[in-house]
PDB file of N, CA and C in Angstrom:
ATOM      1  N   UNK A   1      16.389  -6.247 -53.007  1.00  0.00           N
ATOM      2  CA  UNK A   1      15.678  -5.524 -51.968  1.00  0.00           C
ATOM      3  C   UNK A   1      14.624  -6.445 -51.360  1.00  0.00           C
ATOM      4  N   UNK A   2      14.748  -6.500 -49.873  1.00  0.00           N
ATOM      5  CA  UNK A   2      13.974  -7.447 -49.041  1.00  0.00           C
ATOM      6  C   UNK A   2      12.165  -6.617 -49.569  1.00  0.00           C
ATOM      7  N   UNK A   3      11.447  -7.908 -49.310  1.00  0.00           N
ATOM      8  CA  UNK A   3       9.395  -7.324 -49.992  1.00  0.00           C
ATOM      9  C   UNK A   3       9.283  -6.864 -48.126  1.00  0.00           C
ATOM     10  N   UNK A   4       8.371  -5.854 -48.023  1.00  0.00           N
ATOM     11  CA  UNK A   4       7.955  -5.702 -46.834  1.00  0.00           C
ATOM     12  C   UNK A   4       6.805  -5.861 -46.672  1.00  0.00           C
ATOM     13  N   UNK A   5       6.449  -6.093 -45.711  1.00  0.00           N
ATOM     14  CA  UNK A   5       5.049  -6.187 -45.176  1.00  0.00           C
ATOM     15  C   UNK A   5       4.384  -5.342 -45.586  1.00  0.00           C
ATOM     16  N   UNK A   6       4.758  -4.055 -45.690  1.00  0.00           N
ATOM     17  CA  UNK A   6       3.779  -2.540 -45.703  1.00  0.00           C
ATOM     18  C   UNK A   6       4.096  -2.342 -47.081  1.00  0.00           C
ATOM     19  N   UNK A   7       4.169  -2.740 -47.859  1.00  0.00           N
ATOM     20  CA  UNK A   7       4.678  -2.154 -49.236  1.00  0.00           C
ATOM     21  C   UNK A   7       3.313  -2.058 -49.550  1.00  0.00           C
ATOM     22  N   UNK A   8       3.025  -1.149 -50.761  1.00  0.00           N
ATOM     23  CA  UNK A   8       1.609  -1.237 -51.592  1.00  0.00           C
ATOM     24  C   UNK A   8       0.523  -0.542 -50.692  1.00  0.00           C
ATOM     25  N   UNK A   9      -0.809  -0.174 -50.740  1.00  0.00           N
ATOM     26  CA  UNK A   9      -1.723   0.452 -50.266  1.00  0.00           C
ATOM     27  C   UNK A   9      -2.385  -0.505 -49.271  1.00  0.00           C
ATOM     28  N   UNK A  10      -2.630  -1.448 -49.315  1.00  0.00           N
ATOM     29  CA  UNK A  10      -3.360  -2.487 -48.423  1.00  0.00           C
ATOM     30  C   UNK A  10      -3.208  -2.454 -47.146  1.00  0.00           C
ATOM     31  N   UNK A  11      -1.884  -2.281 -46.864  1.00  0.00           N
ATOM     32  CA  UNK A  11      -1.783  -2.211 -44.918  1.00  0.00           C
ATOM     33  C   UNK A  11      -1.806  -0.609 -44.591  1.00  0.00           C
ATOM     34  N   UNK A  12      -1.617   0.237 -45.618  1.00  0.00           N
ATOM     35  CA  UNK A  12      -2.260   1.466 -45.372  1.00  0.00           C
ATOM     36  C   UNK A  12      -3.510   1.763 -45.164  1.00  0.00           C
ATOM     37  N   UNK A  13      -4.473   1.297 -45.866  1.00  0.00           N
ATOM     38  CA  UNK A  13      -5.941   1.185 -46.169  1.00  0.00           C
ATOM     39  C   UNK A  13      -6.062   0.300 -44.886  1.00  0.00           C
ATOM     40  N   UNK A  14      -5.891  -0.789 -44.112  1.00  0.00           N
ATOM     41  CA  UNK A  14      -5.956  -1.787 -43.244  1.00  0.00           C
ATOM     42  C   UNK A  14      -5.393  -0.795 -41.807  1.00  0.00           C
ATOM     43  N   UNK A  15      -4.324   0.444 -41.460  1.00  0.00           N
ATOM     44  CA  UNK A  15      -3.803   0.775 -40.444  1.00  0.00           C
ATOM     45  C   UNK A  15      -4.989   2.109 -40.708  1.00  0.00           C
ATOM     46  N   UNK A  16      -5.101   2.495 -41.427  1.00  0.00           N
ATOM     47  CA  UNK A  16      -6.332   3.898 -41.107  1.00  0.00           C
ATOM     48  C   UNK A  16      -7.688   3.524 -40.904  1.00  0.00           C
ATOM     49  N   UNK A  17      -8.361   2.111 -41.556  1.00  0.00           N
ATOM     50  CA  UNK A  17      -9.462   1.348 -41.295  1.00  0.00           C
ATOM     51  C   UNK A  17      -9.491   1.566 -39.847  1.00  0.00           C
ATOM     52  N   UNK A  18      -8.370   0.561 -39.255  1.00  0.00           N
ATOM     53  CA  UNK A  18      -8.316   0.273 -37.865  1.00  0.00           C
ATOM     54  C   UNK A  18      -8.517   1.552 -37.144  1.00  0.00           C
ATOM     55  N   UNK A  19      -7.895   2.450 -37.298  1.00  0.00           N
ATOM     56  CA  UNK A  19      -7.358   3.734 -36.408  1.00  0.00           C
ATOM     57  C   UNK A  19      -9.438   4.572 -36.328  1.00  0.00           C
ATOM     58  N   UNK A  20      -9.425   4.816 -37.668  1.00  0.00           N
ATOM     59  CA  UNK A  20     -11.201   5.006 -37.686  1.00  0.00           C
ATOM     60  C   UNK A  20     -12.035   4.125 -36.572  1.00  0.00           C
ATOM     61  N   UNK A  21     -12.106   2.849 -36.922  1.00  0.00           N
ATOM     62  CA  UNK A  21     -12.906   2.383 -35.993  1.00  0.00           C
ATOM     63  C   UNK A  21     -12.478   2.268 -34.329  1.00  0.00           C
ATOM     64  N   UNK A  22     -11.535   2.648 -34.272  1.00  0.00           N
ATOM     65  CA  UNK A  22     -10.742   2.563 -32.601  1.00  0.00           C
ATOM     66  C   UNK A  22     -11.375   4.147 -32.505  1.00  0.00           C
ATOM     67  N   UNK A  23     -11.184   5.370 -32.846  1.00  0.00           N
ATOM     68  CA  UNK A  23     -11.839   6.316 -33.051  1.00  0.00           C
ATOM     69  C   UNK A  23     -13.496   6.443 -32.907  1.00  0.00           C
ATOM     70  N   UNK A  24     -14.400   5.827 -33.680  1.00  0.00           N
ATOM     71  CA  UNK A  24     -15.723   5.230 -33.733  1.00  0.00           C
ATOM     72  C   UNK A  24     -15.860   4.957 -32.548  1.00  0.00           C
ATOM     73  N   UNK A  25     -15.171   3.669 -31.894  1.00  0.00           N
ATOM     74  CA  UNK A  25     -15.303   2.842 -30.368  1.00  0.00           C
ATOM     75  C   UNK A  25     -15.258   3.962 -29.554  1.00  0.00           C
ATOM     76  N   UNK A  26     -14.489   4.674 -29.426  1.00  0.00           N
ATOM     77  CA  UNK A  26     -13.964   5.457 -28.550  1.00  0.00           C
ATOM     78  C   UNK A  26     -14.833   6.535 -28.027  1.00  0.00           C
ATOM     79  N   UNK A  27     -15.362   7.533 -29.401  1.00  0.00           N
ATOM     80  CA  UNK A  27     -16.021   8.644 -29.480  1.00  0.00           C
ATOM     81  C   UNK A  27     -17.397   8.205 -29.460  1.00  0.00           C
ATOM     82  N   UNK A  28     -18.074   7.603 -30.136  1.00  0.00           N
ATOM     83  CA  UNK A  28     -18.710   6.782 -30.230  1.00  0.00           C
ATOM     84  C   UNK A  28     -19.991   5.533 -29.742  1.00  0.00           C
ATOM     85  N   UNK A  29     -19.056   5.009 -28.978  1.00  0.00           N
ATOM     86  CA  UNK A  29     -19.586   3.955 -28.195  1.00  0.00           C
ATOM     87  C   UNK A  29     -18.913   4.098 -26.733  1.00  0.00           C
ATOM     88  N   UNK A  30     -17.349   4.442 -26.511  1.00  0.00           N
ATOM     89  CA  UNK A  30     -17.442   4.614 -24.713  1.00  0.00           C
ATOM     90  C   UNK A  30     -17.520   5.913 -24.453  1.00  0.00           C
ATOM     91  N   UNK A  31     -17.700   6.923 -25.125  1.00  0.00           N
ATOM     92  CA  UNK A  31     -17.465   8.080 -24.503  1.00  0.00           C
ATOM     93  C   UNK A  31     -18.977   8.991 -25.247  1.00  0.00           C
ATOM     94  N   UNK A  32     -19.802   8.564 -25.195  1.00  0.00           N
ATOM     95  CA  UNK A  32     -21.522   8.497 -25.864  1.00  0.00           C
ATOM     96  C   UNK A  32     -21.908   9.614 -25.055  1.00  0.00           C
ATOM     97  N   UNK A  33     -21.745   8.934 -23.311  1.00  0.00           N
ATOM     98  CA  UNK A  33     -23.197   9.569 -22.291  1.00  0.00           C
ATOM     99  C   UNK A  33     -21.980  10.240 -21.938  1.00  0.00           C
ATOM    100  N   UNK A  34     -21.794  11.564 -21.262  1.00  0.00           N
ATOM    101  CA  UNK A  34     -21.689  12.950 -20.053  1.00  0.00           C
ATOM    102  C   UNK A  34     -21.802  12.315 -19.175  1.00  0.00           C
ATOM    103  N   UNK A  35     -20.707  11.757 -18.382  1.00  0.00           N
ATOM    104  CA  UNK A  35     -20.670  11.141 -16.557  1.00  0.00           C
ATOM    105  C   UNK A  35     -19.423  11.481 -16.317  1.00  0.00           C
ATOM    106  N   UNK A  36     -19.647  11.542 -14.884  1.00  0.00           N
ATOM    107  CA  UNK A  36     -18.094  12.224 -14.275  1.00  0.00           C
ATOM    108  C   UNK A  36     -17.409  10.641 -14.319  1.00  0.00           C
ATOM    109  N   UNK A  37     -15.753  10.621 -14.453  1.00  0.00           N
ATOM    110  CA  UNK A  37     -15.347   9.605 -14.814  1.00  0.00           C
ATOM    111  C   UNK A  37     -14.851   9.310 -13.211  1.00  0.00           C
ATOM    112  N   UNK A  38     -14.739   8.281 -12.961  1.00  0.00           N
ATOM    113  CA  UNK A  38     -14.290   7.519 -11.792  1.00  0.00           C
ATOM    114  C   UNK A  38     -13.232   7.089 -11.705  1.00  0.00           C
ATOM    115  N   UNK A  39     -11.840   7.472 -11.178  1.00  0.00           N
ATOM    116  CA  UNK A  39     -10.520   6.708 -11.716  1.00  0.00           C
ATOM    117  C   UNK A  39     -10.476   5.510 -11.673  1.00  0.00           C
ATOM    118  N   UNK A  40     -11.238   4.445 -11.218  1.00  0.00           N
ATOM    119  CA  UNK A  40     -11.245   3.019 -11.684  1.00  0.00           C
ATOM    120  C   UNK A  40     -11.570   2.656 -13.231  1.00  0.00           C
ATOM    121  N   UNK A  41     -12.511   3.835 -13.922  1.00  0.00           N
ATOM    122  CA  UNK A  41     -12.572   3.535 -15.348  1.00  0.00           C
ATOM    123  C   UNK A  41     -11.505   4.483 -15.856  1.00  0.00           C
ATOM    124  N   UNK A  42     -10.956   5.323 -15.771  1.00  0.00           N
ATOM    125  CA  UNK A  42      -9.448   6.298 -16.490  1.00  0.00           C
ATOM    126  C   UNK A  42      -8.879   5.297 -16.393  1.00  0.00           C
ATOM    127  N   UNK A  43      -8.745   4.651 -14.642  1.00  0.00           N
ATOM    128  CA  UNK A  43      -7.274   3.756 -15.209  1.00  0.00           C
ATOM    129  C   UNK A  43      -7.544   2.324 -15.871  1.00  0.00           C
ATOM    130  N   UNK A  44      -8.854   1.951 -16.163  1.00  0.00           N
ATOM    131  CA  UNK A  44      -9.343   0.768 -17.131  1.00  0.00           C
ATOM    132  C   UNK A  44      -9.202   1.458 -18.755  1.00  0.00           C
ATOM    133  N   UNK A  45      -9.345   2.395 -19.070  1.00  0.00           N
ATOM    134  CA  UNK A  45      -9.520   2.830 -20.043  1.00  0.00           C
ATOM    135  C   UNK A  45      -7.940   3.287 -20.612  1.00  0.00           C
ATOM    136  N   UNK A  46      -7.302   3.865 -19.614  1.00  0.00           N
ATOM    137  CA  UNK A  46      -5.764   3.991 -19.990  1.00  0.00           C
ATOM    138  C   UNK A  46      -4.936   2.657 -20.128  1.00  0.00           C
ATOM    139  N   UNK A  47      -5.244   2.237 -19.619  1.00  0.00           N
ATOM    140  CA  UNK A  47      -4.443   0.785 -19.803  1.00  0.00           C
ATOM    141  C   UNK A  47      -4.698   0.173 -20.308  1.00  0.00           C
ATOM    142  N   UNK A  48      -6.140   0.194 -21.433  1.00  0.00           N
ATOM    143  CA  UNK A  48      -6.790   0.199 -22.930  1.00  0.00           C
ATOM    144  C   UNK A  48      -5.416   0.052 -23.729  1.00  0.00           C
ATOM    145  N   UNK A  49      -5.721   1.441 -23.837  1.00  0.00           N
ATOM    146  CA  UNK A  49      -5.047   2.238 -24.761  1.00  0.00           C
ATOM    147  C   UNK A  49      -3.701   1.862 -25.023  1.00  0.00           C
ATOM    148  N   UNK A  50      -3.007   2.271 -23.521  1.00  0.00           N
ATOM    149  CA  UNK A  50      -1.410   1.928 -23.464  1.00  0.00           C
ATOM    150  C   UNK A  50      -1.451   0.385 -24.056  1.00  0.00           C
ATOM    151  N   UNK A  51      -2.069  -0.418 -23.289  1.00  0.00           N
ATOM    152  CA  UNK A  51      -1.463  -1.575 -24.214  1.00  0.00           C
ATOM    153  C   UNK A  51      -1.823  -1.644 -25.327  1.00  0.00           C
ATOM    154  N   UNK A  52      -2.683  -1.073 -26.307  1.00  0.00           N
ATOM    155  CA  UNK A  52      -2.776  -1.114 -27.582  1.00  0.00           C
ATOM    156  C   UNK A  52      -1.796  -0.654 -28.247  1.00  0.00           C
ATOM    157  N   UNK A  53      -1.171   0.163 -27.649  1.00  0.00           N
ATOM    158  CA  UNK A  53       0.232   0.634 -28.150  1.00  0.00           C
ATOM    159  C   UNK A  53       1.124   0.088 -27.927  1.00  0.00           C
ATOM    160  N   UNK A  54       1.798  -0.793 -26.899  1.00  0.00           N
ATOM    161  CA  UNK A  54       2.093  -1.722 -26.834  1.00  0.00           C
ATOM    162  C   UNK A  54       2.519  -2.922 -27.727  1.00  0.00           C
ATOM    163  N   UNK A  55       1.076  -3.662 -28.355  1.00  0.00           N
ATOM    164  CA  UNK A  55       0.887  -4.422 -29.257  1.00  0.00           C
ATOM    165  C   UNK A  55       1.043  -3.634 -30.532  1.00  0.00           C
ATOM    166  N   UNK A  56       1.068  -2.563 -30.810  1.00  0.00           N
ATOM    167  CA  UNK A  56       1.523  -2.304 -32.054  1.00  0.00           C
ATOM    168  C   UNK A  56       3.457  -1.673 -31.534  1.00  0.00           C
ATOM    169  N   UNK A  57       3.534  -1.509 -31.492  1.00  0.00           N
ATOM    170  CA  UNK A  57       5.394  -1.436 -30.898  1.00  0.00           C
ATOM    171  C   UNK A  57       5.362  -2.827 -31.351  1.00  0.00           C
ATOM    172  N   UNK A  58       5.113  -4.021 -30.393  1.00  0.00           N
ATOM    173  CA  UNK A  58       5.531  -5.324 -31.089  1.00  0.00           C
ATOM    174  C   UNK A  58       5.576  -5.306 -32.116  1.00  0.00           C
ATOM    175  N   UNK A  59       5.065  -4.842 -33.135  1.00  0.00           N
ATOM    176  CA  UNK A  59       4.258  -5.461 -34.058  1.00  0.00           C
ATOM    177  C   UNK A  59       5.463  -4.380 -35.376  1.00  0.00           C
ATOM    178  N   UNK A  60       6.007  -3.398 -34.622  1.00  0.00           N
ATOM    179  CA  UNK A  60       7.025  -2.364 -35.151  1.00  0.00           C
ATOM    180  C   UNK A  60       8.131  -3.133 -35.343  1.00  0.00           C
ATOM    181  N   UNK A  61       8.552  -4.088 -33.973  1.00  0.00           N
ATOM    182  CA  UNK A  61       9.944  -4.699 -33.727  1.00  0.00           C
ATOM    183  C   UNK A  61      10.101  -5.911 -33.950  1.00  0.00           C
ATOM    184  N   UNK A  62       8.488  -6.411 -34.674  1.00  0.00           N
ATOM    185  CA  UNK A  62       8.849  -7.556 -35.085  1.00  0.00           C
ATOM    186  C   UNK A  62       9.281  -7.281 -36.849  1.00  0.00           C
ATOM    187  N   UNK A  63       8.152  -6.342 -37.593  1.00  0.00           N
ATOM    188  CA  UNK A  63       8.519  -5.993 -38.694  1.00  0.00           C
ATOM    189  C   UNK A  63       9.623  -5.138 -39.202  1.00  0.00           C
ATOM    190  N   UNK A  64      10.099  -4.193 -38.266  1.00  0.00           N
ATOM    191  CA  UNK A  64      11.398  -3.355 -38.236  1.00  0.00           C
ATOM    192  C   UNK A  64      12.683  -3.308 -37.467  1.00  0.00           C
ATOM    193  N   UNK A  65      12.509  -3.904 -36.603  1.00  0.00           N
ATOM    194  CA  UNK A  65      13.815  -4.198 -35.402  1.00  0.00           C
ATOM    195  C   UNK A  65      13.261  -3.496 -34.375  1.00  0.00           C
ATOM    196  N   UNK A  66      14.223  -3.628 -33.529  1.00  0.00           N
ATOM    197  CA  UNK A  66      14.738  -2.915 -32.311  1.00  0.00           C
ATOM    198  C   UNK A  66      14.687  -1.302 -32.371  1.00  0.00           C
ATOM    199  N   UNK A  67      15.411  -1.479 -32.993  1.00  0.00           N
ATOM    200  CA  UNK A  67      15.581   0.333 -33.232  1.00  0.00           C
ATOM    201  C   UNK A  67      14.593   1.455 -33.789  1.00  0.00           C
ATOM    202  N   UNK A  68      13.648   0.530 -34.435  1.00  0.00           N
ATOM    203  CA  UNK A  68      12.216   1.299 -35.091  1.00  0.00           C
ATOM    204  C   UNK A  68      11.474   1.583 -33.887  1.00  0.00           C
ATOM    205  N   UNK A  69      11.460   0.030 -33.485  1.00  0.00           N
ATOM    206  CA  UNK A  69      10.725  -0.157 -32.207  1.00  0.00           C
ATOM    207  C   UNK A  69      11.337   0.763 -31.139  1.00  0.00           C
ATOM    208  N   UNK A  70      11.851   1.077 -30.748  1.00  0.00           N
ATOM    209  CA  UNK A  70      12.850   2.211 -29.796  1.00  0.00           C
ATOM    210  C   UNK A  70      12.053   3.729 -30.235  1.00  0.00           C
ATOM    211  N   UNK A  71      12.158   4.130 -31.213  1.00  0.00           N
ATOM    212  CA  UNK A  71      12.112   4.943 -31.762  1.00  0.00           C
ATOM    213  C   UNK A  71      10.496   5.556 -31.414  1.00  0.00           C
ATOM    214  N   UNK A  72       9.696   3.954 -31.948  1.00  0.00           N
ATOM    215  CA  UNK A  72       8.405   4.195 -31.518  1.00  0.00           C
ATOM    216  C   UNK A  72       7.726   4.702 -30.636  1.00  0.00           C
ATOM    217  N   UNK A  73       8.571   3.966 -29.108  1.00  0.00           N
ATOM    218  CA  UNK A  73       8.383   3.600 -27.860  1.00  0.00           C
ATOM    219  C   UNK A  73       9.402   5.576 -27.330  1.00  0.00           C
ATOM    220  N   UNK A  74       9.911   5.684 -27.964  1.00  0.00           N
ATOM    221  CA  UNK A  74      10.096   6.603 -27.347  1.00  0.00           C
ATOM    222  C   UNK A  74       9.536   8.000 -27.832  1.00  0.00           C
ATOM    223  N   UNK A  75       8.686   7.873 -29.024  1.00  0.00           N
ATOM    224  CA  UNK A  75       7.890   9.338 -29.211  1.00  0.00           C
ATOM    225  C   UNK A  75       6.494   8.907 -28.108  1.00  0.00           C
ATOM    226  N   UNK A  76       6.187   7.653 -28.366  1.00  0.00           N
ATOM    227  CA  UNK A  76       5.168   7.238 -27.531  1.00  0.00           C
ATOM    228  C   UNK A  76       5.293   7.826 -25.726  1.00  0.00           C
ATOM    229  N   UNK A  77       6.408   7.342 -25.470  1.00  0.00           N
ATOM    230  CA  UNK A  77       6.534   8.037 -23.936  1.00  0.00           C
ATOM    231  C   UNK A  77       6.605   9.723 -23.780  1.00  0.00           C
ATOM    232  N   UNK A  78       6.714  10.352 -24.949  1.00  0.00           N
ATOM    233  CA  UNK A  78       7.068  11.186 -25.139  1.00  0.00           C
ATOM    234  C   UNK A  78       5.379  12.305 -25.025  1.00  0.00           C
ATOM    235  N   UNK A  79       4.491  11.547 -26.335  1.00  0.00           N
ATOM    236  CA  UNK A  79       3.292  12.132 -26.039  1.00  0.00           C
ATOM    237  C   UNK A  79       2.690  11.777 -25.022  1.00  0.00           C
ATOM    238  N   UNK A  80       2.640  10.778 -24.402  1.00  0.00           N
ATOM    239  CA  UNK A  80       2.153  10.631 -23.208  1.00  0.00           C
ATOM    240  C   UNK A  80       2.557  11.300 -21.919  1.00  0.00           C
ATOM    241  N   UNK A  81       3.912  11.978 -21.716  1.00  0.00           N
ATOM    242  CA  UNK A  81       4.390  13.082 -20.868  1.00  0.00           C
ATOM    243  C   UNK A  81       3.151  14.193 -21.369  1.00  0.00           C
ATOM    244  N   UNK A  82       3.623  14.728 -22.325  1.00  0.00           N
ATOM    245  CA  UNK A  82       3.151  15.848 -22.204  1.00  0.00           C
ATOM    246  C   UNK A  82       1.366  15.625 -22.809  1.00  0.00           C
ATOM    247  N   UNK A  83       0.947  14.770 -22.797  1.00  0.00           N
ATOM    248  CA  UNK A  83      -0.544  14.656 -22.857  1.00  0.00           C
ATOM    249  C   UNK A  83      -1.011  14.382 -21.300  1.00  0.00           C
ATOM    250  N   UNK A  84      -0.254  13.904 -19.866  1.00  0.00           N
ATOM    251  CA  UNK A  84      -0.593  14.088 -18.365  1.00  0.00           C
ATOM    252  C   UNK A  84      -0.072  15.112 -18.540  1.00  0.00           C
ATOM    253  N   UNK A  85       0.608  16.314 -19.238  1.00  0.00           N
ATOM    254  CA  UNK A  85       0.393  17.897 -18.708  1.00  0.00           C
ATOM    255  C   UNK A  85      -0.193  18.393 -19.234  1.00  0.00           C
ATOM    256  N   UNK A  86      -0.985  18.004 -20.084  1.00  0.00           N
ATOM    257  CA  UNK A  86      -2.473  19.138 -20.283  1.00  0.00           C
ATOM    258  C   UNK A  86      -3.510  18.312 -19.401  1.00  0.00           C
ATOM    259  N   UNK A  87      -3.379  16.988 -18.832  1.00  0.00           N
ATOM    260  CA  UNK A  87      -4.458  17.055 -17.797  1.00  0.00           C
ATOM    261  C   UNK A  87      -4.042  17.889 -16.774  1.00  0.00           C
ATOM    262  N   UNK A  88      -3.510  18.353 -16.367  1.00  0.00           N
ATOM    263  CA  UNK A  88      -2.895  19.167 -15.259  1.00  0.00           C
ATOM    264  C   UNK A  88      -3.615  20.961 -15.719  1.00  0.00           C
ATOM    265  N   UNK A  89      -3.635  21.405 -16.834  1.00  0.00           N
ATOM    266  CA  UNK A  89      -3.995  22.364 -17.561  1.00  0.00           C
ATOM    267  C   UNK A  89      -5.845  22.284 -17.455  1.00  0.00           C
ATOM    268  N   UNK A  90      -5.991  21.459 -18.331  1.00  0.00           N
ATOM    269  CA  UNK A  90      -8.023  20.850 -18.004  1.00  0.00           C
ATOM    270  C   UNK A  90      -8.196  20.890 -16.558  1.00  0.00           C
ATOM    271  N   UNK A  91      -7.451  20.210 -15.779  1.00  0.00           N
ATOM    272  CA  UNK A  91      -7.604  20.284 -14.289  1.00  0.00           C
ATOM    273  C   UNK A  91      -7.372  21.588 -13.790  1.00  0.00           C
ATOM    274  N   UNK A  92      -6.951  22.710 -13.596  1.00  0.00           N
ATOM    275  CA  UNK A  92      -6.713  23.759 -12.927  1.00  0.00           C
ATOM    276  C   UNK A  92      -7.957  24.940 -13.768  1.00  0.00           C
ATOM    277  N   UNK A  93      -7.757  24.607 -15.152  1.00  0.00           N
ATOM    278  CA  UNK A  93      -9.045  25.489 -15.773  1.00  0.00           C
ATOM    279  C   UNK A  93     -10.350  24.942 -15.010  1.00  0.00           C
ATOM    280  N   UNK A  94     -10.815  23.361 -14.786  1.00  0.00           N
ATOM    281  CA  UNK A  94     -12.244  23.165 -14.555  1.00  0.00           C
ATOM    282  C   UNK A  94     -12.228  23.750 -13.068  1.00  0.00           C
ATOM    283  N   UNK A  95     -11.280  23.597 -12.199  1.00  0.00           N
ATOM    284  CA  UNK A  95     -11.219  24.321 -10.786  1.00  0.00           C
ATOM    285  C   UNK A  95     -11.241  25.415 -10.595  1.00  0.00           C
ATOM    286  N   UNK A  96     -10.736  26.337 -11.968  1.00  0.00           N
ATOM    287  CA  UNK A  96     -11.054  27.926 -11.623  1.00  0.00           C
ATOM    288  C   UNK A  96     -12.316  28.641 -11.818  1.00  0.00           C
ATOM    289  N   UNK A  97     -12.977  27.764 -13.126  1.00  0.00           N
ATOM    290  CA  UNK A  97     -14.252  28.079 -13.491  1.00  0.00           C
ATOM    291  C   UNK A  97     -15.389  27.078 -12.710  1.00  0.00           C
ATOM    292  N   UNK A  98     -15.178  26.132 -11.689  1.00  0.00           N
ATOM    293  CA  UNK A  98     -15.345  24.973 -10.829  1.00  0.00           C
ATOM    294  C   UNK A  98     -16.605  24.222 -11.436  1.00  0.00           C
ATOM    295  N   UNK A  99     -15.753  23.910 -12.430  1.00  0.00           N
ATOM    296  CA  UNK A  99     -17.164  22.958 -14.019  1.00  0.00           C
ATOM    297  C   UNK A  99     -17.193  21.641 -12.764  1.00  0.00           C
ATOM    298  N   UNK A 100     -18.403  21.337 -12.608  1.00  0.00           N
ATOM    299  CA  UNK A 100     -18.511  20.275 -12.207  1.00  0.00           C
ATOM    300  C   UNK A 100     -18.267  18.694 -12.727  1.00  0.00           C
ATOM    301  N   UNK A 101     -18.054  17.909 -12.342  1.00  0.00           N
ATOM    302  CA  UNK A 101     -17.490  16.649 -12.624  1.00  0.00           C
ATOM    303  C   UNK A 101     -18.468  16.149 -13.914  1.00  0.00           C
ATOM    304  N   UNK A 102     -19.877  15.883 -13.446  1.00  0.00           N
ATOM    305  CA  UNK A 102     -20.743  15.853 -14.140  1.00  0.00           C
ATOM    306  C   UNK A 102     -20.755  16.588 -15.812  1.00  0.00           C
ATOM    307  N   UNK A 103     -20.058  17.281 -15.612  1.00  0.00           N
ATOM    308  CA  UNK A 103     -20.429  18.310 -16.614  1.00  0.00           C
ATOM    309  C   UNK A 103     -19.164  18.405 -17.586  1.00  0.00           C
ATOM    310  N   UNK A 104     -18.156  18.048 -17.393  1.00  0.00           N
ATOM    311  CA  UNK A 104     -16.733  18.136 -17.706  1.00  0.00           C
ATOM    312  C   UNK A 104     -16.920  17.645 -19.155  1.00  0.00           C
ATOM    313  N   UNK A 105     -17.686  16.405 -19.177  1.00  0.00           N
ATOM    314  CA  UNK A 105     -17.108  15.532 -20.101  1.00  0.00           C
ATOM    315  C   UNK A 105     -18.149  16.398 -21.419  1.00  0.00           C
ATOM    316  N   UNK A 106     -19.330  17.050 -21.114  1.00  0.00           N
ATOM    317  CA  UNK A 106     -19.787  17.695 -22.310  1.00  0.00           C
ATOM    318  C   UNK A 106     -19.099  19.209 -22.502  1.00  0.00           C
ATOM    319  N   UNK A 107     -18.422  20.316 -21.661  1.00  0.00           N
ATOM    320  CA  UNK A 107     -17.089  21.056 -21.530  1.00  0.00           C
ATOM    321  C   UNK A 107     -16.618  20.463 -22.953  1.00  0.00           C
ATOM    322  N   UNK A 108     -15.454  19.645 -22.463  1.00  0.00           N
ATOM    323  CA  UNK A 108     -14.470  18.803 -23.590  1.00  0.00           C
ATOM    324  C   UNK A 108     -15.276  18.513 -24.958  1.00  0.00           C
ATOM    325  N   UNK A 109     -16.211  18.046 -24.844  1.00  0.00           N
ATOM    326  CA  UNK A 109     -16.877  17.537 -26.255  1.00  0.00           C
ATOM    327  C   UNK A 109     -17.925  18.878 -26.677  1.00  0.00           C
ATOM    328  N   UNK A 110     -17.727  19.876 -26.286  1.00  0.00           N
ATOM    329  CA  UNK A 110     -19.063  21.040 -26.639  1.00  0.00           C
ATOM    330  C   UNK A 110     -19.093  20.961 -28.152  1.00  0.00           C
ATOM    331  N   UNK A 111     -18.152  20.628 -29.047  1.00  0.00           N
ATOM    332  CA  UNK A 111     -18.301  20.704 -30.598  1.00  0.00           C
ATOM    333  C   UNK A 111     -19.529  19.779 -31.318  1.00  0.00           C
ATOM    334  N   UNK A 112     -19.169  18.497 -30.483  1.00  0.00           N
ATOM    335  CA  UNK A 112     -20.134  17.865 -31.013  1.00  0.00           C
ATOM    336  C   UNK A 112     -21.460  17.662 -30.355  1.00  0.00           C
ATOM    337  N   UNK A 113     -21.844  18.890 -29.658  1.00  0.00           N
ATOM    338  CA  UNK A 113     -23.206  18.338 -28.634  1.00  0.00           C
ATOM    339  C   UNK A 113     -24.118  19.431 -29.984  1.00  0.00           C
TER     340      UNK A 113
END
């Protein structure tokens, strides 16, 4: 039986480390202050993300093939469909109750204010 990369606790302990502090960054440090977002930073900030996913897909098809990697790439396209249709959902709720732009981003985060 081929040794894998992921065998043993270490790249487990090393992939939830990571995922925490991308979490931390996120919640954290860019998303801190309540400002209406500007689509020049959504689409800086999405294209963050996407390619971070990205680089881990590589990182699937270099350690698992093609077909892991496929697999990946296609639940990935998958939540990302239906995660632009609940912006569509957030968007029609903040327009009915007409939450201002300003105000949206503490809306979404009210748990932790």
């Amino acid at each position: 039986m081929e040794e894998s990369i992921v065998s043993g606790p270490l790249p487990w302990i090393a992939f939830t480390s990571f995922i925490v502090v991308m979490l931390v960054l996120d919640l954290g440090v860019l998303q801190r202050k309540a400002h209406a977002i500007r689509p020049r930073e959504a689409a800086v900030m999405s294209l963050l993300w996407i390619s971070l996913a990205f680089v881990f897909n590589a990182g699937v098809w270099y350690q698992f093939g093609s077909e892991k990697a496929m697999e990946f790439l296609t639940g990935f396209l998958i939540e990302k469909a239906l995660s632009v249709d609940n912006l569509f959902v957030f968007l029609a709720t903040f327009a009915y109750f007409a939450v201002d732009g300003k105000l949206q981003h503490r809306v979404l985060f009210w748990a932790r204010s």
